[in-house]
Protein backbone atom coordinates (compact mmCIF):
# COMPACT_ATOMS: atom_id res chain seq x y z
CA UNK A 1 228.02 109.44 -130.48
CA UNK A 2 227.63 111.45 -133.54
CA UNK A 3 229.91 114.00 -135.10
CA UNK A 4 229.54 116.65 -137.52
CA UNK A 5 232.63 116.76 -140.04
CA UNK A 6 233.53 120.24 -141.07
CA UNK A 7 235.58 121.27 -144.23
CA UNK A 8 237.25 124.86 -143.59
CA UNK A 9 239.01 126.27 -146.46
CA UNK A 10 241.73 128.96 -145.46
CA UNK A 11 243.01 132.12 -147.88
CA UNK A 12 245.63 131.84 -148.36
CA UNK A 13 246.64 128.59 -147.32
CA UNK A 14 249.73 127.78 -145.02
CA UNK A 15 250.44 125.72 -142.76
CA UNK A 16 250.70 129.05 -139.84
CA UNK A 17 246.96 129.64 -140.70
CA UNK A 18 246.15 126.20 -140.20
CA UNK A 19 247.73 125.49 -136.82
CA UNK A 20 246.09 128.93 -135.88
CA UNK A 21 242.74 127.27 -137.32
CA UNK A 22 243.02 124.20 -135.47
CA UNK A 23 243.65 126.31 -131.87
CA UNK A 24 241.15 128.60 -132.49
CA UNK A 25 238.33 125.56 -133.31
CA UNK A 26 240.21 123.64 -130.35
CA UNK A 27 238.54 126.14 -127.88
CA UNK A 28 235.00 125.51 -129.44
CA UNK A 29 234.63 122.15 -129.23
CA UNK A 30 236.38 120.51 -132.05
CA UNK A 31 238.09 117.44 -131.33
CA UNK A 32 240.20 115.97 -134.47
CA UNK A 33 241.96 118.00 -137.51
CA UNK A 34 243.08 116.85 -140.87
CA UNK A 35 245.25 118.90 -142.72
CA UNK A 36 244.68 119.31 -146.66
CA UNK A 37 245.57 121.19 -149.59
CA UNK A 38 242.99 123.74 -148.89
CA UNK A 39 242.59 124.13 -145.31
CA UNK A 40 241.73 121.63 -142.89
CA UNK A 41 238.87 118.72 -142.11
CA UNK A 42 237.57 119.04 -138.51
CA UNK A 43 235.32 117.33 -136.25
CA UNK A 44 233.13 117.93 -133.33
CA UNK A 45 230.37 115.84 -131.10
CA UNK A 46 226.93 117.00 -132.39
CA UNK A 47 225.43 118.05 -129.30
CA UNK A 48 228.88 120.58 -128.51
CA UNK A 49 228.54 122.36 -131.41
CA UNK A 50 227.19 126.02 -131.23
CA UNK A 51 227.19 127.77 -134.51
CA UNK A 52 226.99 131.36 -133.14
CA UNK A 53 229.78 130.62 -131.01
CA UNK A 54 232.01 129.23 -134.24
CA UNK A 55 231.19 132.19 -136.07
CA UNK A 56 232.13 134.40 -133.25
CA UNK A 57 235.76 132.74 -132.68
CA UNK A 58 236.46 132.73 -136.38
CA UNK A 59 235.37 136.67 -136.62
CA UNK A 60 238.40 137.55 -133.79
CA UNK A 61 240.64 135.34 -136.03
CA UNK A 62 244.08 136.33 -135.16
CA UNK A 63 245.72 136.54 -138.50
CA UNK A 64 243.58 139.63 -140.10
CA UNK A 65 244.69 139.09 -144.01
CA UNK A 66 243.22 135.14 -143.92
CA UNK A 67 239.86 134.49 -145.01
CA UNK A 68 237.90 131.07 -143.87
CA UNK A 69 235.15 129.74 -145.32
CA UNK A 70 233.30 126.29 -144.41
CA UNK A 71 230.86 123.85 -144.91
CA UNK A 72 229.60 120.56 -142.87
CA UNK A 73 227.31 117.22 -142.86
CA UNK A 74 227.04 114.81 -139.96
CA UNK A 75 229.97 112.61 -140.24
CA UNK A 76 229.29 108.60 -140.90
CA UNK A 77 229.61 106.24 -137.96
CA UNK A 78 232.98 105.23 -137.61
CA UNK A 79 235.57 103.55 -135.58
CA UNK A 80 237.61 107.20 -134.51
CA UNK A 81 240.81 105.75 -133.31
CA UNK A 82 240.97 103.89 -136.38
CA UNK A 83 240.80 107.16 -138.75
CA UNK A 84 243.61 108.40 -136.24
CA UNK A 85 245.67 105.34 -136.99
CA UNK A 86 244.89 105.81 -140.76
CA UNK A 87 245.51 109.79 -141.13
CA UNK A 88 247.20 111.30 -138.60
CA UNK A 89 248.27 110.32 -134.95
CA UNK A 90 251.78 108.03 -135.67
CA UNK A 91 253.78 107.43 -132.37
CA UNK A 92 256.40 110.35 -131.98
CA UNK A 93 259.96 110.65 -130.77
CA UNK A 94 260.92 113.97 -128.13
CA UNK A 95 264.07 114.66 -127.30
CA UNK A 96 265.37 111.41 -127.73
CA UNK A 97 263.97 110.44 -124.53
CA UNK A 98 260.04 110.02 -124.62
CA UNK A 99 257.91 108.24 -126.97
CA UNK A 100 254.44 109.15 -127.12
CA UNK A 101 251.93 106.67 -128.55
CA UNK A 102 248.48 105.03 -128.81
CA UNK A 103 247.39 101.83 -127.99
CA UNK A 104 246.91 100.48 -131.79
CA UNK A 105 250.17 101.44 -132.55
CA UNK A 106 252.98 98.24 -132.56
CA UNK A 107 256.51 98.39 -133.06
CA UNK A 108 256.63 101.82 -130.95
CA UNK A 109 260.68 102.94 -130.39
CA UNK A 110 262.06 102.74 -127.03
CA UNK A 111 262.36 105.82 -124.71
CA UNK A 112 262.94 106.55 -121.32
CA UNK A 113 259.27 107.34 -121.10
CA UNK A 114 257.15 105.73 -122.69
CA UNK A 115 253.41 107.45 -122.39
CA UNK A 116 250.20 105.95 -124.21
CA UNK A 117 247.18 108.12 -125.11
CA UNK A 118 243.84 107.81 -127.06
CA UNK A 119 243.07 111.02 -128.51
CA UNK A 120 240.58 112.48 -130.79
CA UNK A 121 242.30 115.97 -131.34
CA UNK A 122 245.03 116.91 -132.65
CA UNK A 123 246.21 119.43 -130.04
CA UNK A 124 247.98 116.70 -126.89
CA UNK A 125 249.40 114.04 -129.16
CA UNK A 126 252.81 115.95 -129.05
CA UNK A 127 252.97 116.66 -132.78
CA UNK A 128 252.02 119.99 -132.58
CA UNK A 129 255.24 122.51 -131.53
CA UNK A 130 254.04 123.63 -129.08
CA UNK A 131 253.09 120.60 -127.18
CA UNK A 132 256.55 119.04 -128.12
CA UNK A 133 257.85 122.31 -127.01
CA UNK A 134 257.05 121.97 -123.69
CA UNK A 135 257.95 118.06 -123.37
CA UNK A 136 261.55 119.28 -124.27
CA UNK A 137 261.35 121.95 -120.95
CA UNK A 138 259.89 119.23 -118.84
CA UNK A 139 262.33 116.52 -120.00
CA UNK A 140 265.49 119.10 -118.76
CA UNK A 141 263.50 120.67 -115.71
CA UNK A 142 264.10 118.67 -111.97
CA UNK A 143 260.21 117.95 -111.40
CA UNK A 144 261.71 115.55 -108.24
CA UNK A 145 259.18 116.24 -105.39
CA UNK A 146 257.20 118.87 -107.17
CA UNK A 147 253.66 119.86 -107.26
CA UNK A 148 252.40 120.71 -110.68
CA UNK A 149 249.53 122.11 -112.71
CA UNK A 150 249.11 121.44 -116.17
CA UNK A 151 246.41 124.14 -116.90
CA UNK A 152 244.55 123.56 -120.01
CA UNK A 153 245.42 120.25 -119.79
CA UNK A 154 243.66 118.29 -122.69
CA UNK A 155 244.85 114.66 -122.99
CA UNK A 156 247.09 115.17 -120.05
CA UNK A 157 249.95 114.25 -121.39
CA UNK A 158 251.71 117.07 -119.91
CA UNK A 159 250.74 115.67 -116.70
CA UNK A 160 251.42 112.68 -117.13
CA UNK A 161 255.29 113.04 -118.05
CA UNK A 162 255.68 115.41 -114.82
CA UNK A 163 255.02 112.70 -112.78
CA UNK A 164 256.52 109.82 -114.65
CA UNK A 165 259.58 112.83 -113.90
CA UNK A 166 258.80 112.71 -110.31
CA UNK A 167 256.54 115.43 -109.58
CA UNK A 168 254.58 114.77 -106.08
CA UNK A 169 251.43 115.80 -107.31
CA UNK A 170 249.92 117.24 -110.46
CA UNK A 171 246.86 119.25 -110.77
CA UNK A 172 245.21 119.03 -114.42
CA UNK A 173 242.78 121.53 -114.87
CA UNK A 174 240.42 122.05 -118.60
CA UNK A 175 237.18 123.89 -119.66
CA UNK A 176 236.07 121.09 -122.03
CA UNK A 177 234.54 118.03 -119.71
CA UNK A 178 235.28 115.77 -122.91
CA UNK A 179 239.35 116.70 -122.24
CA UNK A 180 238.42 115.43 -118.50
CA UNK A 181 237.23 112.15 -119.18
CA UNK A 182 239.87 111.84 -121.83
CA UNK A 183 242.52 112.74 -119.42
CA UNK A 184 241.20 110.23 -116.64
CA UNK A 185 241.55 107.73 -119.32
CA UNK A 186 244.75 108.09 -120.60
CA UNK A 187 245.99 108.41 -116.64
CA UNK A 188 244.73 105.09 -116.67
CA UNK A 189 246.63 103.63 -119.29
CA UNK A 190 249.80 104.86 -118.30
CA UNK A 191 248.74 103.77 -114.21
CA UNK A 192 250.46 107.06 -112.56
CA UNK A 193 249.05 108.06 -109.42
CA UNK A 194 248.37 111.34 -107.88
CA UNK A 195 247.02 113.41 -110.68
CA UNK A 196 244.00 116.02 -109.67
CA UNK A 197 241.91 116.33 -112.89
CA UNK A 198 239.39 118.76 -112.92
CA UNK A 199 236.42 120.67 -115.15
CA UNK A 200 237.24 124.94 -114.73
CA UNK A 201 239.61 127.48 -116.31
CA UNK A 202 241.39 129.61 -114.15
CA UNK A 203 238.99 131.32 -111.65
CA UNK A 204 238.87 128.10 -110.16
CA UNK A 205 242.64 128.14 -108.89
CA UNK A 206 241.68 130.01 -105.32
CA UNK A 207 241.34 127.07 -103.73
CA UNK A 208 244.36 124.86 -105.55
CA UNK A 209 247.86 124.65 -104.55
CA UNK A 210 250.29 126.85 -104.54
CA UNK A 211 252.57 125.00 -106.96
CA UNK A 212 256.05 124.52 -107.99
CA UNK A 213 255.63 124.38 -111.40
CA UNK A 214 252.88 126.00 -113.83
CA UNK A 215 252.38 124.94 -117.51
CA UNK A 216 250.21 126.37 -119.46
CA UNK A 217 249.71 125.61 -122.95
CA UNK A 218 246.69 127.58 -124.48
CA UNK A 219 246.76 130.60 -126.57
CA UNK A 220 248.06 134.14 -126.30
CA UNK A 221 245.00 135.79 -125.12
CA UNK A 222 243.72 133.73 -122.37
CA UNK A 223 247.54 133.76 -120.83
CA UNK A 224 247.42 137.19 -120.72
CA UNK A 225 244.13 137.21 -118.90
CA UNK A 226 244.54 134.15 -116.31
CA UNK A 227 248.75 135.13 -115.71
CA UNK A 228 247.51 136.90 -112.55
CA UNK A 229 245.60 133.54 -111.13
CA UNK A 230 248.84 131.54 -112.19
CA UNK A 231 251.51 133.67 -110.72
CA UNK A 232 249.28 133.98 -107.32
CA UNK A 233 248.88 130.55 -106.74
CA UNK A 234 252.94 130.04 -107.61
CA UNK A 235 255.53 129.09 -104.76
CA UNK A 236 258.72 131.42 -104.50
CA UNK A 237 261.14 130.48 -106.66
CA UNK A 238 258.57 128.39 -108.66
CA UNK A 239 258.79 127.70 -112.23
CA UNK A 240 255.87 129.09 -114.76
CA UNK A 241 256.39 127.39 -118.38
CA UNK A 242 253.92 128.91 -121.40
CA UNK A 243 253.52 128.38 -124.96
CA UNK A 244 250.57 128.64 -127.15
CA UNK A 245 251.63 131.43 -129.26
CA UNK A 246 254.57 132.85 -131.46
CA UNK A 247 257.72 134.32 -130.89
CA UNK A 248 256.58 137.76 -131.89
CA UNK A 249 254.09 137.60 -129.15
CA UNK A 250 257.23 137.16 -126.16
CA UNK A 251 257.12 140.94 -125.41
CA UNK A 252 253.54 141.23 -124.73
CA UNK A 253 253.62 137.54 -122.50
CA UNK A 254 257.06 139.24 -120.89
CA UNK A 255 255.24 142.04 -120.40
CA UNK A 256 252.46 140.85 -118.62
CA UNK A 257 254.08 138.08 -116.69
CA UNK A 258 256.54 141.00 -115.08
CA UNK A 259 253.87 142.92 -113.77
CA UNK A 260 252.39 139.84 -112.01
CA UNK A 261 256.21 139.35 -110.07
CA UNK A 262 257.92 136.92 -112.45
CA UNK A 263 261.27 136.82 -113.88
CA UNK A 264 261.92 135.98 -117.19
CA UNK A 265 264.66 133.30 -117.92
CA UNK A 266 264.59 132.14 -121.19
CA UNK A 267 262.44 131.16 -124.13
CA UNK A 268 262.44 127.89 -127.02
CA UNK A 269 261.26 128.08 -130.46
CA UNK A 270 260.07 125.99 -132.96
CA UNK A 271 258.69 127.07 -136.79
CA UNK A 272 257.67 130.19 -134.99
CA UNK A 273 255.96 128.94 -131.89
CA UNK A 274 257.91 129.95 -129.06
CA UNK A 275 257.72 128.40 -125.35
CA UNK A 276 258.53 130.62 -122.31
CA UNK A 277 259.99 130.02 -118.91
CA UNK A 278 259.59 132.31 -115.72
CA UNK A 279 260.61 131.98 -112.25
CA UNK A 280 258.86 133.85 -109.35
């Protein structure tokens, strides 16, 4: 398939504004992110990308004092798991207990769970906090028995875990069909069972569940929109875990997840991405 490769520039440029960056392009189709001294490189498949739609996301920005600026050419053919291997996606250590990887890694440390992925974007891998964030919450939560959904799910890896945890049954739900196929792959590598994946955002959870436990790992804004179809389609006493945005946006997710029932327990944090966890 063919790729465009972007170069964004950020100003100023730090390493908040670039995570931010690589969210914000996450939910337009981009699939892999570079970091560099500027800004970042990104990619996307050449029939997904939609200019207008680019300009639009970057325009609601969500830090108001940076300025981004870009340019792009198709990208050359090329092997993409090998320019992982090369510049960014190294196997990773959580919590002393699970070792996320890909299959051209060797040498990979021993963990209690060991979970293999192929990915193309940077957001899934576990390296970003709040990914990482979450793994810590589902490596200390009792998933024994449990059914799941791992909304926004991207490479699944989120699903994946819950079940290698004991979860019944997961539900993995995305917008992007690439993060489907990409999740029914990586499923297949790590040959767990009884995980649901499907193409929808939120409206689609009438029909699904209720569940035990809710994660959601997508951005400030759309969990404040969808916390009503999460909390409706919740079990009493189920769990809802959320990160996506930073600890100076807790009040407003607290906020908002109290008027749909929930109880706030506690919260995580990590270089100023924080992860929260309700019970209904």
């Amino acid at each position: 398939m063919k790729y465009l490769a972007f170069k964004f520039q950020t100003m100023p440029c730090t390493e908040i504004a670039n995570d931010v960056l690589s969210a914000v392009l996450a939910e337009v189709g981009f699939e892999s992110f570079v970091e560099q001294a500027d800004g970042i490189d990104a990619y996307i498949q050449q029939t997904l990308f939609d200019e207008q739609a680019l300009k639009e996301a970057l325009e609601d920005f969500p830090l108001p004092d940076t300025e981004i600026a870009y340019t792009y050419e198709e990208a050359e053919d090329k092997d993409w798991n090998e320019e992982w291997e090369k510049n960014f996606f190294q196997p990773i250590v959580i919590g002393d207990r699970c070792v996320i990887h890909s299959t051209f890694h060797q040498d990979v440390p021993q963990a209690e769970y060991d979970i293999v992925i192929n990915p193309q974007m940077a957001f899934g891998t576990g390296h970003h906090e709040t990914t990482s964030l979450i793994i810590g919450e589902l490596l200390e939560h009792d998933l024994t028995g449990k059914n799941v959904l791992d909304m926004g799910c991207g490479t699944s890896i989120l699903a994946i875990l819950a079940r290698m945890r004991g979860a019944s049954s997961c539900t993995a739900i995305d917008i992007d069909d690439w993060c489907v196929r990409n999740s029914l792959e990586n499923i297949g590598l790590n040959h767990v069972d009884h995980i649901r994946v499907c193409l929808g955002d939120a409206s689609t959870l009438a029909d699904k569940g209720p569940f035990d436990v809710v994660i959601a790992n997508i951005n400030r804004n759309i969990l404040l929109a969808d916390m009503q179809h999460y909390a409706a389609r919740m079990n009493p006493s189920a769990t809802l875990l959320m990160s996506g945005f930073y600890v100076e946006d807790i009040p407003a997710i607290r906020a908002e997840a109290e008027r749909n029932g929930l109880t706030f327990i506690a919260h995580r944090e990590k270089n100023r991405w924080a992860a929260v966890k309700f019970v209904r």
